[in-house]
N, C-alpha and C. Protein backbone atom coordinates (compact mmCIF):
# COMPACT_ATOMS: atom_id res chain seq x y z
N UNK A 1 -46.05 -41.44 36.88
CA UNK A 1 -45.85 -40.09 37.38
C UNK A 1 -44.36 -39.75 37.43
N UNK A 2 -43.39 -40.59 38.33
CA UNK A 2 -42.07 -39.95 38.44
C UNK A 2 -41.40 -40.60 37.02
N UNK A 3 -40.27 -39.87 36.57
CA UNK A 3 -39.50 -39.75 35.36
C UNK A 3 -38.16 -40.15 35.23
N UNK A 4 -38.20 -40.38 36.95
CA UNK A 4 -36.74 -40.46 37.34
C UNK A 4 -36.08 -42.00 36.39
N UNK A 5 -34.90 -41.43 36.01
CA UNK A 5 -33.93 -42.24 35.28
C UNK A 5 -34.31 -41.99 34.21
N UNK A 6 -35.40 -41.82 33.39
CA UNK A 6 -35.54 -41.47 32.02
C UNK A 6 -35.68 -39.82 31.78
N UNK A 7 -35.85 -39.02 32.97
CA UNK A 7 -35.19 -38.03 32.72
C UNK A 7 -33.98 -37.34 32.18
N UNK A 8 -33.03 -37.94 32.30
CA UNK A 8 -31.91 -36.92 31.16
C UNK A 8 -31.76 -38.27 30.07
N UNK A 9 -32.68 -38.70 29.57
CA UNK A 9 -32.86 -38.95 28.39
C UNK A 9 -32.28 -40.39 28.17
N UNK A 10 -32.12 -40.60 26.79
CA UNK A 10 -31.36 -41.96 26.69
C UNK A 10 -30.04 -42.56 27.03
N UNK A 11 -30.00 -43.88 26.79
CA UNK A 11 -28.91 -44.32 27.66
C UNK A 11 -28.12 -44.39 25.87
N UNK A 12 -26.53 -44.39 26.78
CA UNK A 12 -25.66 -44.15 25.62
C UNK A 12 -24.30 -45.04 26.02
N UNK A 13 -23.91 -45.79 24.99
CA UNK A 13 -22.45 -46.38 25.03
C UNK A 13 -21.45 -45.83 24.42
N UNK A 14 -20.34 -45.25 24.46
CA UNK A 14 -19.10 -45.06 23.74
C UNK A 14 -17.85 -45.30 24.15
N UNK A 15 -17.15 -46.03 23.54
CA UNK A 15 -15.49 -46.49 23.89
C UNK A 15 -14.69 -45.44 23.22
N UNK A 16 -13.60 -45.24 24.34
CA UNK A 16 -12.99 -44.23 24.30
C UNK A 16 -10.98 -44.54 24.14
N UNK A 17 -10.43 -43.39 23.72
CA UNK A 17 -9.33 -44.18 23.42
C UNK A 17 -8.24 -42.77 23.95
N UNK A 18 -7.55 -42.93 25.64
CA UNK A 18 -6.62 -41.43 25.74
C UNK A 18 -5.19 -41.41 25.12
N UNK A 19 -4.39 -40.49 24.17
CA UNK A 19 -3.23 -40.45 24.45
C UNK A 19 -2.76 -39.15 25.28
N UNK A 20 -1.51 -39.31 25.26
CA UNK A 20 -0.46 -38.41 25.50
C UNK A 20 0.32 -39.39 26.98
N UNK A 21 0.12 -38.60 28.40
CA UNK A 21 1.33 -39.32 29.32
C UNK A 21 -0.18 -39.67 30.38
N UNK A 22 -0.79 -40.53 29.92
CA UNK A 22 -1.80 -41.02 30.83
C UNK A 22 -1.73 -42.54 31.60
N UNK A 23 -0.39 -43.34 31.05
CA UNK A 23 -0.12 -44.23 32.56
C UNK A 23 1.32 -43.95 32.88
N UNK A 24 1.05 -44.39 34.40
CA UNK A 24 1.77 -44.27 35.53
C UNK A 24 1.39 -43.35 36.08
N UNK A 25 0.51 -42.49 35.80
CA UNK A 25 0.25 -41.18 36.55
C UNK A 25 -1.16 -41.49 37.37
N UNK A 26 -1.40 -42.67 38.04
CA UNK A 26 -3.07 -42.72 38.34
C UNK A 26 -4.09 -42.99 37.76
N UNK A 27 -4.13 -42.64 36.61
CA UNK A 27 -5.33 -42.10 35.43
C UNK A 27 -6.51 -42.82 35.31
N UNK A 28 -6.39 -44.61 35.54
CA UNK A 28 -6.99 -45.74 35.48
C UNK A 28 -7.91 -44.96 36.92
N UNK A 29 -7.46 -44.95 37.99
CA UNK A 29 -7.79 -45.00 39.12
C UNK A 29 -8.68 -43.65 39.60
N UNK A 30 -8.22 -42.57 38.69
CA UNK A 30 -9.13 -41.33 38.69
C UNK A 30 -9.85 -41.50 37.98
N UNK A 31 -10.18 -42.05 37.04
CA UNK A 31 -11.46 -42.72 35.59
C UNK A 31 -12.15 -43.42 36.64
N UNK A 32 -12.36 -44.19 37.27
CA UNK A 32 -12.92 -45.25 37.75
C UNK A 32 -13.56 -44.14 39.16
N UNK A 33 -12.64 -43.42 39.68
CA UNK A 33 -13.51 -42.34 40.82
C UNK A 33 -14.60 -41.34 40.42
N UNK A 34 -13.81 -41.03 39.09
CA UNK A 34 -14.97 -39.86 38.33
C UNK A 34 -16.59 -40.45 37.59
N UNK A 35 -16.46 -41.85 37.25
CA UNK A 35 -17.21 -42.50 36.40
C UNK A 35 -18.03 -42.68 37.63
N UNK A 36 -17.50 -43.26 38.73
CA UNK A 36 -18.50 -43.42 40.37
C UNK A 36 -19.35 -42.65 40.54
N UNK A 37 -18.71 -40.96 40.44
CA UNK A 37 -18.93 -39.91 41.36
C UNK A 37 -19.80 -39.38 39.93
N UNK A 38 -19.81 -39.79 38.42
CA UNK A 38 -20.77 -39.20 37.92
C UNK A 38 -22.10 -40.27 37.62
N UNK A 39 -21.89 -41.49 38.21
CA UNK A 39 -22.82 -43.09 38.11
C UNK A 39 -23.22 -43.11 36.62
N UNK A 40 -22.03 -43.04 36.23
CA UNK A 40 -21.56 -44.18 34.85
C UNK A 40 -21.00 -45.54 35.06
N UNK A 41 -21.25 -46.30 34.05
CA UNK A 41 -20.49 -47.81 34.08
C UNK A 41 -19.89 -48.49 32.82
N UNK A 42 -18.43 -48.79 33.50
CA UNK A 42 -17.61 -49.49 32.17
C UNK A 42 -16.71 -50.19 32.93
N UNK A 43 -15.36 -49.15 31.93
CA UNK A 43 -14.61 -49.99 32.17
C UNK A 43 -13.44 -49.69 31.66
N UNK A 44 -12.07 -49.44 32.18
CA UNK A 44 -10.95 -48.66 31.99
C UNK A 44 -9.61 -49.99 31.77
N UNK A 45 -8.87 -49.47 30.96
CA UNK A 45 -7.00 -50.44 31.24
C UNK A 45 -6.24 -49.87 30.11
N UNK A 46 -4.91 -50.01 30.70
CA UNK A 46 -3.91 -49.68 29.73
C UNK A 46 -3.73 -50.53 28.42
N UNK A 47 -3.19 -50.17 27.84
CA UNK A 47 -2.54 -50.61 26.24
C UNK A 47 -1.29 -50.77 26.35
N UNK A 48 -1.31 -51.69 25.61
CA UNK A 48 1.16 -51.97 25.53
C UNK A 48 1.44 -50.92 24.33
N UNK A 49 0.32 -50.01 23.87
CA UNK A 49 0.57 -48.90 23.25
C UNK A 49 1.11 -47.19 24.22
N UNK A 50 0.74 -47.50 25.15
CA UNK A 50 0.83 -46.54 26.45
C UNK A 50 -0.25 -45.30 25.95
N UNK A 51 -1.44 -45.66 25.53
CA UNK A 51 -2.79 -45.14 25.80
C UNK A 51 -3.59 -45.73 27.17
N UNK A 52 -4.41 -45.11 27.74
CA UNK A 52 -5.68 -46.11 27.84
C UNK A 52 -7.02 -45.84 27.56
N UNK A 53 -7.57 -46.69 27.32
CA UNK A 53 -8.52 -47.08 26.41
C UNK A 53 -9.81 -48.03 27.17
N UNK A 54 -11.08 -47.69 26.82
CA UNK A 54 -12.37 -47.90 27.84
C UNK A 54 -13.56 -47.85 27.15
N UNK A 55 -14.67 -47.88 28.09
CA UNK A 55 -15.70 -48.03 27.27
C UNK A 55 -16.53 -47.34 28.14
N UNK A 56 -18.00 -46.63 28.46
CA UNK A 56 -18.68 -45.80 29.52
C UNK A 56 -19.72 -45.78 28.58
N UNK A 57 -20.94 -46.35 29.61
CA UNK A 57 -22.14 -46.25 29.58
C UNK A 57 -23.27 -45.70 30.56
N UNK A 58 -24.01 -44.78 30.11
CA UNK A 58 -25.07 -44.55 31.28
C UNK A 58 -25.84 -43.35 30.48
N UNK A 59 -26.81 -42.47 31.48
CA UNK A 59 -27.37 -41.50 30.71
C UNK A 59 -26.81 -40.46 29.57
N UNK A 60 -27.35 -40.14 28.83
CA UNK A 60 -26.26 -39.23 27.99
C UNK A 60 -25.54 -37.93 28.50
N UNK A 61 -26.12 -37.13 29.07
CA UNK A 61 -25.98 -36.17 29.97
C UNK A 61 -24.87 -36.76 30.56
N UNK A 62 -24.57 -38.12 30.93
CA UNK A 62 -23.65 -38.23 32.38
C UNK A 62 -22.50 -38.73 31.18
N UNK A 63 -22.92 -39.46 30.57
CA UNK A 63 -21.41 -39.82 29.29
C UNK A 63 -20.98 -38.74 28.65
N UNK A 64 -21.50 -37.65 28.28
CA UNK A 64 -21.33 -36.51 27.84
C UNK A 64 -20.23 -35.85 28.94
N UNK A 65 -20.30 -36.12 30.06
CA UNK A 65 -19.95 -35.32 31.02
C UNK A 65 -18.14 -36.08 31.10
N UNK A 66 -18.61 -37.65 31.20
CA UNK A 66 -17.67 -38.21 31.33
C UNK A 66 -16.32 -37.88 30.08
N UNK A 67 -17.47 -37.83 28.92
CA UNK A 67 -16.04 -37.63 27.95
C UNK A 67 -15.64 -36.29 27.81
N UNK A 68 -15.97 -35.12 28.60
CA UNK A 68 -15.31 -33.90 28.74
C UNK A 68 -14.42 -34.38 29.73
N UNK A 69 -14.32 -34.73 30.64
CA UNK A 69 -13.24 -35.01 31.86
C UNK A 69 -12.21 -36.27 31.13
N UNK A 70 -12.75 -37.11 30.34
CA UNK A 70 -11.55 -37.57 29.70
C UNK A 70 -10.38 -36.91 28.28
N UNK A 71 -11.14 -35.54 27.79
CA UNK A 71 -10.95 -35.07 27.08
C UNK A 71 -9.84 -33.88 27.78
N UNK A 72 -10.20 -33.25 28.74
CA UNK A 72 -9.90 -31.88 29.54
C UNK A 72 -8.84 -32.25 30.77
N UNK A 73 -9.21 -33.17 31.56
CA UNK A 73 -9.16 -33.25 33.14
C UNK A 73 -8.64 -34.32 33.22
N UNK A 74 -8.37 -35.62 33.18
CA UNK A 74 -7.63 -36.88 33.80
C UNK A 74 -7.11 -36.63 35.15
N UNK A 75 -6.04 -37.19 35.22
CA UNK A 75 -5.75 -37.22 36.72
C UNK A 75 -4.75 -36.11 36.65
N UNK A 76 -4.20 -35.78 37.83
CA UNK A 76 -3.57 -34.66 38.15
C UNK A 76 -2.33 -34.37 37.80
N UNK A 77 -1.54 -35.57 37.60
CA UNK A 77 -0.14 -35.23 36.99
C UNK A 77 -0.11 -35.86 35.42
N UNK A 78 -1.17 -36.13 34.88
CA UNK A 78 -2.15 -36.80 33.44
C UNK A 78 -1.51 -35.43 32.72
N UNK A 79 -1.24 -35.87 31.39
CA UNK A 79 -1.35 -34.80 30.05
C UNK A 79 -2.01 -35.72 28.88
N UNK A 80 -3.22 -34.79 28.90
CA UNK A 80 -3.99 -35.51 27.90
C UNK A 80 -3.49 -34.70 26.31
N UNK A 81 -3.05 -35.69 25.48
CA UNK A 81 -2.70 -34.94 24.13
C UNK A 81 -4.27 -34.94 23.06
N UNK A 82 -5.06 -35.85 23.12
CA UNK A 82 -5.73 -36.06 22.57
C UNK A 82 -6.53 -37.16 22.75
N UNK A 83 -7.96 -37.47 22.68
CA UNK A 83 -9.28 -38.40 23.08
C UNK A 83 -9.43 -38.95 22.16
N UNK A 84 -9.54 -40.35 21.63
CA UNK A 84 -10.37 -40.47 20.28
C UNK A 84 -12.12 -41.24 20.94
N UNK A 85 -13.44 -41.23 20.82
CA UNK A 85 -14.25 -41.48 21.02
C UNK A 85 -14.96 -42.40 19.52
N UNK A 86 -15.64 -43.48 19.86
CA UNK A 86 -15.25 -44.48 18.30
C UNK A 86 -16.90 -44.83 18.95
N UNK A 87 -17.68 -45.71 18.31
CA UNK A 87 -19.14 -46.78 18.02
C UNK A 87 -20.16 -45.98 19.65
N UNK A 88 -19.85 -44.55 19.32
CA UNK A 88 -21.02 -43.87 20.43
C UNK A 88 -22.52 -44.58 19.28
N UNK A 89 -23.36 -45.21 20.36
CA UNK A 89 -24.69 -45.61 19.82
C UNK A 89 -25.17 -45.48 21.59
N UNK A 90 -26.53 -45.14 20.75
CA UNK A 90 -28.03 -45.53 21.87
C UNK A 90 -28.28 -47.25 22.46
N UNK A 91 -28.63 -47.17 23.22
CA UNK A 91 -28.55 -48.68 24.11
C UNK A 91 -29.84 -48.51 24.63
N UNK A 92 -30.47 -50.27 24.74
CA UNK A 92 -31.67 -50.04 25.52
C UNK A 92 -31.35 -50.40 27.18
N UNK A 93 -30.08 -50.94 27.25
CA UNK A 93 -29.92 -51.10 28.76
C UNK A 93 -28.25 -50.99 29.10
N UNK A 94 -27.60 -51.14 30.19
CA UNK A 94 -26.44 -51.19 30.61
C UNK A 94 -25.86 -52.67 30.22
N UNK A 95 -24.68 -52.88 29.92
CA UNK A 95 -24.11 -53.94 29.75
C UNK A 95 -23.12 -54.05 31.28
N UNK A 96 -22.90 -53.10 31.89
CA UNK A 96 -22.15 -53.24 33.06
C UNK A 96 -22.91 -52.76 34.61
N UNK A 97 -22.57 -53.46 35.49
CA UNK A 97 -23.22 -52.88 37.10
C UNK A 97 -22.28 -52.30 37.49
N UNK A 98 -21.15 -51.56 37.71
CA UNK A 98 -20.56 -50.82 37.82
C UNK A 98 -19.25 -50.54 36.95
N UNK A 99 -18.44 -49.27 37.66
CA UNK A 99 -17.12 -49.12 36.65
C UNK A 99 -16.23 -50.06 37.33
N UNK A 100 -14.99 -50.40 36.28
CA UNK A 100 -14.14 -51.70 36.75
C UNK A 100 -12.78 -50.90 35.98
N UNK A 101 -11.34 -51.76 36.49
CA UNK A 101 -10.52 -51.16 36.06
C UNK A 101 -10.21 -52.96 35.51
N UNK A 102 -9.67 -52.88 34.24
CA UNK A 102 -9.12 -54.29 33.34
C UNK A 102 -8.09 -54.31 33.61
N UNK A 103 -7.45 -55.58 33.71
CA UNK A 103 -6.04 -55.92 33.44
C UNK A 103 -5.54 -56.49 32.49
């Protein structure tokens, strides 16, 4: 009878890749609040390229959501120049129990 969790549909993985001035400004730490607050799970860290770069899994609806806010929105003093999004595929389950920040 209930639908819940397979309601907004399939589960989805995609690693994601930010430039422009996204460390030192928070950005790791607002990824990891927004991914909470939309109950996605991955996984965020910088690059010695000064991107950062991640991976987010969960309903599509909610990864969808996630990669507009990594695309648009980052953190508050964040300038996002550009997103690259790379191996988006369908998943039959989560590879992570929650979001994590890498070192």
């Amino acid at each position: 009878m209930s639908t819940l969790g397979k309601a907004s549909g399939a589960l989805k993985s995609v690693d994601y890749e930010v430039f422009g001035r996204v460390q030192g400004v928070c950005f790791r730490m607002y990824t990891e609040e927004e991914a909470r607050k939309l109950g996605v799970v991955g996984w965020v860290k910088n690059t010695s390229q000064g991107t950062v770069t991640g991976q987010v899994q969960g309903p599509e609806d909610k990864v969808n959501a996630m990669k507009s806010w990594l695309t648009k929105v980052g953190s508050p003093s964040s300038r996002i120049d550009r997103t690259n999004f790379s191996n988006e595929k369908e998943i039959s389950k989560l590879d992570f129990s929650g979001f994590s920040t890498r070192y």
